[in-house]
Protein backbone atom coordinates (compact mmCIF):
# COMPACT_ATOMS: atom_id res chain seq x y z
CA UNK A 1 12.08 11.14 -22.65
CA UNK A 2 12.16 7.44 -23.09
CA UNK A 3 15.16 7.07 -21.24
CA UNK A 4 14.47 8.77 -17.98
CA UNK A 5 10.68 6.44 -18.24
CA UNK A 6 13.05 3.32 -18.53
CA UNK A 7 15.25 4.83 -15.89
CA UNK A 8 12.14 5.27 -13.68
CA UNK A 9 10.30 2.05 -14.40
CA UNK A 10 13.57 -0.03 -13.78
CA UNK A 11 13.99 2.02 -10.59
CA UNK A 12 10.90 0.32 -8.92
CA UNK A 13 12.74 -3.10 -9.36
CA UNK A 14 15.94 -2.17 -8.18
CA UNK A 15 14.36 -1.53 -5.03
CA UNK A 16 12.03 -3.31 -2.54
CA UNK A 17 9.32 -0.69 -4.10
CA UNK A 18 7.93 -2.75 -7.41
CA UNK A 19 8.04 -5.71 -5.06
CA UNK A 20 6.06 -4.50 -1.74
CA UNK A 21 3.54 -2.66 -4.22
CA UNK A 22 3.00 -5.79 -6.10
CA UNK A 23 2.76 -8.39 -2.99
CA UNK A 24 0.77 -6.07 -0.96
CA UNK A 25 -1.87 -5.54 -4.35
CA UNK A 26 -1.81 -9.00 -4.99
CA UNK A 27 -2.24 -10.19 -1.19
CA UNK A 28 -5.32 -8.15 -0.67
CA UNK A 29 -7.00 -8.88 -4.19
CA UNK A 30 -6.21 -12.58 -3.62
CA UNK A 31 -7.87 -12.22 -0.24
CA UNK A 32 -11.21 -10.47 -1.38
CA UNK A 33 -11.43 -12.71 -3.87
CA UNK A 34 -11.45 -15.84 -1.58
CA UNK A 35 -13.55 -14.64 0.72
CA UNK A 36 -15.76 -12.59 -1.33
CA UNK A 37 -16.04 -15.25 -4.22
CA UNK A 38 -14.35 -18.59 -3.59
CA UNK A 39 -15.47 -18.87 -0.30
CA UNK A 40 -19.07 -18.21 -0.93
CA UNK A 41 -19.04 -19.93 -4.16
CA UNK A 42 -19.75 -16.62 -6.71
CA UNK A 43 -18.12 -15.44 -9.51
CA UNK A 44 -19.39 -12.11 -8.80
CA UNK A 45 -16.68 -9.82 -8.02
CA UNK A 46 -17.91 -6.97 -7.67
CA UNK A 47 -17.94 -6.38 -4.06
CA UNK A 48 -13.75 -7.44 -4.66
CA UNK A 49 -13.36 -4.13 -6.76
CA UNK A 50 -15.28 -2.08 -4.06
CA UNK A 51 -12.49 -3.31 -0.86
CA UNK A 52 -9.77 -2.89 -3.41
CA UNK A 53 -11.03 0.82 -3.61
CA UNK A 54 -9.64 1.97 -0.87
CA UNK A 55 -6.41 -0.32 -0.95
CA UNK A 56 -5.94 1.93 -4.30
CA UNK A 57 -5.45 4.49 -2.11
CA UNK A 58 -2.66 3.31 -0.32
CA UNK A 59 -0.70 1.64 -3.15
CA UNK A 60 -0.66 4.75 -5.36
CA UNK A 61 1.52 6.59 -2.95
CA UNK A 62 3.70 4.50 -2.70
CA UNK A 63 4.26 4.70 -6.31
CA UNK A 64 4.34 8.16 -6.62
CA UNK A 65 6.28 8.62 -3.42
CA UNK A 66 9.66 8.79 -4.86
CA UNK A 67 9.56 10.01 -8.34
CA UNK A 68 10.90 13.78 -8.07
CA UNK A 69 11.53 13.58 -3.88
CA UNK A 70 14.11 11.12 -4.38
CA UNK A 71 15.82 13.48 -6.95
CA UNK A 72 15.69 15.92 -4.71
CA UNK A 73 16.74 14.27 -1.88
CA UNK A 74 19.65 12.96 -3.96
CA UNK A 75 20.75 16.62 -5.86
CA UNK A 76 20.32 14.85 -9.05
CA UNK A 77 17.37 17.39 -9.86
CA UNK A 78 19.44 19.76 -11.14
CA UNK A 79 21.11 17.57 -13.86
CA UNK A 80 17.73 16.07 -14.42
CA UNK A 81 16.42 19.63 -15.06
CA UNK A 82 19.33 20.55 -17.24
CA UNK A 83 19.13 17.26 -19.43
CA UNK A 84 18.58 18.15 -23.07
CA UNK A 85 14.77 17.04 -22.28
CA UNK A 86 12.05 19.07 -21.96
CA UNK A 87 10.03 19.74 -18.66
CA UNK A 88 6.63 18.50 -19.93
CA UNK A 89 8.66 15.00 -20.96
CA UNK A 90 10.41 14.94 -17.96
CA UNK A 91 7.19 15.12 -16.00
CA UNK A 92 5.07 12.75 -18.93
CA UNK A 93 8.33 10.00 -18.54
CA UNK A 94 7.72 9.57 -14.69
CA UNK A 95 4.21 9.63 -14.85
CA UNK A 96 4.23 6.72 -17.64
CA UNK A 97 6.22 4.97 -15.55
CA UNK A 98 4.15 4.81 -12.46
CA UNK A 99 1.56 4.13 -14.63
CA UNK A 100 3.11 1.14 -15.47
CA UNK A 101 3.46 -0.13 -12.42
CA UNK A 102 -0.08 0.98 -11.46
CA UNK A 103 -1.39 -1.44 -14.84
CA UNK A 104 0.57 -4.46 -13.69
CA UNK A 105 -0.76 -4.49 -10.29
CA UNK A 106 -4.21 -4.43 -12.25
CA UNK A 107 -3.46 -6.99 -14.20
CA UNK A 108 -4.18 -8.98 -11.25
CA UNK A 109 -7.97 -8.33 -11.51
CA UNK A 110 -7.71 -10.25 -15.33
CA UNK A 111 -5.68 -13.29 -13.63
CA UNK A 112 -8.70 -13.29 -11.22
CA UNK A 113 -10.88 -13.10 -14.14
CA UNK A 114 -9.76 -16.18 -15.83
CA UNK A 115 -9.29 -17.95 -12.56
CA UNK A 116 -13.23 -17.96 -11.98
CA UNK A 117 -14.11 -19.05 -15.53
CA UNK A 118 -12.94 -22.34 -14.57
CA UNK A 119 -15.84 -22.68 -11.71
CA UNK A 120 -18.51 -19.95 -13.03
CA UNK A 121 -19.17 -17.26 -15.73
CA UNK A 122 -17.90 -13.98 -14.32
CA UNK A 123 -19.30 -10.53 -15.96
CA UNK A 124 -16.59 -9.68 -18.16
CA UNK A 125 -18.39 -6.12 -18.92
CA UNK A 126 -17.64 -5.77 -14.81
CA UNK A 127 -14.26 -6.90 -14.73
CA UNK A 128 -13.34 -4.52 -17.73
CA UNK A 129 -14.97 -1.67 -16.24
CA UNK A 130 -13.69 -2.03 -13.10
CA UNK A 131 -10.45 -2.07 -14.49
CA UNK A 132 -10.61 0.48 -16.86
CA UNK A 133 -12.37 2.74 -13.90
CA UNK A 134 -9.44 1.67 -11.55
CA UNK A 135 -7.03 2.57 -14.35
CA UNK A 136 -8.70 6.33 -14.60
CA UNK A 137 -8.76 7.00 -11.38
CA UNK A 138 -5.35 5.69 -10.70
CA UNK A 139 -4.06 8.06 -13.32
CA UNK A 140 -5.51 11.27 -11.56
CA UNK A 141 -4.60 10.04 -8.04
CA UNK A 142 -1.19 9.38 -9.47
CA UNK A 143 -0.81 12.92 -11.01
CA UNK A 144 -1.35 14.04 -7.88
CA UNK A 145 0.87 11.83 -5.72
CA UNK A 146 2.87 13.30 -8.84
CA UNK A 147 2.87 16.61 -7.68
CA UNK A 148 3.42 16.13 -4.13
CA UNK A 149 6.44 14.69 -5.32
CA UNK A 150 7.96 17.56 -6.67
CA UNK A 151 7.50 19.89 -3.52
CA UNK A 152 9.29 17.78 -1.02
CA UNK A 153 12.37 16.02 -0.73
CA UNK A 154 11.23 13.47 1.69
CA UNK A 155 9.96 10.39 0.31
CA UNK A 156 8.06 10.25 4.07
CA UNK A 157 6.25 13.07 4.01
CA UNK A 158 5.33 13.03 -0.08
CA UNK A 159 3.31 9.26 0.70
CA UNK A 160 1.73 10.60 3.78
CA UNK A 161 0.45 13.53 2.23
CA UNK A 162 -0.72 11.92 -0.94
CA UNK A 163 -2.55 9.15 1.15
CA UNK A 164 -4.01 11.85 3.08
CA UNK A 165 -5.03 13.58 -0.37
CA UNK A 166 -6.55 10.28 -1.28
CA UNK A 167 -8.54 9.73 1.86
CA UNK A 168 -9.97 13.36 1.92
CA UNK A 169 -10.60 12.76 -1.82
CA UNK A 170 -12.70 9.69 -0.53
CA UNK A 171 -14.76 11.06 1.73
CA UNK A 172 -16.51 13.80 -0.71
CA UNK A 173 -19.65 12.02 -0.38
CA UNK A 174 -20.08 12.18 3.06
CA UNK A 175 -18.76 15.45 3.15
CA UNK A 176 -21.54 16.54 0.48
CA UNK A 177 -24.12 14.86 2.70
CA UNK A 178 -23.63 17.25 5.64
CA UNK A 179 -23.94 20.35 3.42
CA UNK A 180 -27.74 22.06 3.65
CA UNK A 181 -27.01 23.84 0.45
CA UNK A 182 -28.58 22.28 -2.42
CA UNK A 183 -26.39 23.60 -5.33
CA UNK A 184 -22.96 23.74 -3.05
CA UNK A 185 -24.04 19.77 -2.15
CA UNK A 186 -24.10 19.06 -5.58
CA UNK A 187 -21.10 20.71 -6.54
CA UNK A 188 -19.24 18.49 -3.47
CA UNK A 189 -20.70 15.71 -4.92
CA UNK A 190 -19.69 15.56 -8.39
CA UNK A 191 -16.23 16.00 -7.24
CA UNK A 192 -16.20 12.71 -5.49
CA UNK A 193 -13.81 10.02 -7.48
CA UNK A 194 -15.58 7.28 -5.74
CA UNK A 195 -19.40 8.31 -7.21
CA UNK A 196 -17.52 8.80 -10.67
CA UNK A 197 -15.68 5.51 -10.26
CA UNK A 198 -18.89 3.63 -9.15
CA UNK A 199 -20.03 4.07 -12.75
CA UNK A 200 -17.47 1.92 -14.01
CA UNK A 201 -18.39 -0.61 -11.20
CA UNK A 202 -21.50 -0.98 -12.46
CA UNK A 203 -19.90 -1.50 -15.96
CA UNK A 204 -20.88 1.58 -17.30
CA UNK A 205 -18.56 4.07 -19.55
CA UNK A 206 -19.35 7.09 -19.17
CA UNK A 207 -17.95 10.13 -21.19
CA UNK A 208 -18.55 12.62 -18.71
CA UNK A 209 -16.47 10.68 -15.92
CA UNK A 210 -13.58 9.84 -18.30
CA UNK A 211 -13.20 13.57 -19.23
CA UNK A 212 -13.59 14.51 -15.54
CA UNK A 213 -10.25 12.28 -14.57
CA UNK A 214 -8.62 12.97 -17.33
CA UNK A 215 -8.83 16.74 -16.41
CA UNK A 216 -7.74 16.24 -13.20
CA UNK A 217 -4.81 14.47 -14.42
CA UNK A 218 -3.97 16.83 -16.97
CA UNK A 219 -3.75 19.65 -14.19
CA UNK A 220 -1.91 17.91 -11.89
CA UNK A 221 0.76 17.36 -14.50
CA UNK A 222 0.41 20.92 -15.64
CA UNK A 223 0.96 21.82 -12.10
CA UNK A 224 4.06 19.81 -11.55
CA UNK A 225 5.39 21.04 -14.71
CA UNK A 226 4.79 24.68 -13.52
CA UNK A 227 6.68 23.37 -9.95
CA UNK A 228 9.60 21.93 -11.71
CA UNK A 229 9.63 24.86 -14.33
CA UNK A 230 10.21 27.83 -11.19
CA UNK A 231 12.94 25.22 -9.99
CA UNK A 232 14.97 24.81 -12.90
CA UNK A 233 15.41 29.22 -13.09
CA UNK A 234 15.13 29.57 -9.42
């Protein structure tokens, strides 16, 4: 297992992939926080973690993209399938990678951090939970761009579907709002991984939200597993 996770993680850097995920995270957080902070003299960044929301959702398929399309774009599924590996650590490796990659681009938000202690006292318990919020949801939304993965070979169509995954996923709340039905509202709305994730934002941990990505990523990798299992008898 460690050895396909090395394979994958160095895999980002031998291509422009590692490098446009990184510059593009690092262009827009540097950007929020100059306008959003610098700029206007705060060390508040709050309102930095709630644009870089949504820029989550483009960056994460792009780092899922690739993982098992590429593969099977490639035919090197089959000998990946056949490796004296299991299918669980097949699927655990690549999603350890990308979340790798998904941590470093996060690491940003600590740079940032330390950056504003030199002209104000930013709230750390903000910046963690942001962070650790971003980190949770990252690792669901990456399960999933995980899974899309493993039903396509195009790289293409697995990041446009995933993004479109993440968007839909996004718009839960509004979606709740337009439904008259009290208890089917409800049920809409404690789906939504931006209410859940606005917990965090607030810099608050709840148990109830961390089990509630953590199942979502645990299915998603079941799922793929299941995928990749059919494939390697079909």
């Amino acid at each position: 297992m460690s050895a396909i996770f090395k394979r994958e993680f160095a895999s980002y850097f031998t291509s422009p992939v590692a490098y446009t995920v990184l510059a593009a995270f690092m262009f827009f957080s540097g950007m929020f926080l100059w306008v959003q902070c610098l700029y206007v003299g705060t060390s508040d960044m709050s309102s930095v973690f709630q644009s870089m929301f949504f820029i989550m959702l483009f960056i994460i398929p792009l780092i899922t993209m690739r993982l098992f399309a590429e593969d099977k774009k490639q035919k090197t599924d089959q000998a990946l399938l056949t490796a004296p590996v299991t299918i669980p650590g097949i699927v655990f490796a690549k999603f350890l990678s990308a979340m790798l990659m998904l941590l470093l681009c996060l690491s940003t938000f600590i740079i940032d951090g330390i950056a504003l202690s030199f002209i104000g006292y930013p709230d750390w318990s903000v910046i963690i939970g942001n962070v650790f919020g971003m980190a949770l949801m990252g690792s669901a939304l990456a399960a999933i761009g995980l899974f899309i993965s493993s039903l396509t070979e195009s790289i293409i169509v697995a990041a446009i579907v995933s993004f479109a995954i993440n968007v839909l996923i996004s718009l839960l709340d509004t979606v709740a709002s337009t439904i008259p039905v009290t208890f089917l509202k409800s049920f809409v709305s404690s789906l939504s991984f931006q209410g859940r994730y606005g917990h965090f934002a607030l810099g608050l941990f709840s148990l109830g939200d961390i089990v509630y990505f953590a199942t979502v990523c645990l299915i998603f990798l079941f799922l793929t597993d299941r995928i990749l299992e059919r494939r390697r008898w079909a």
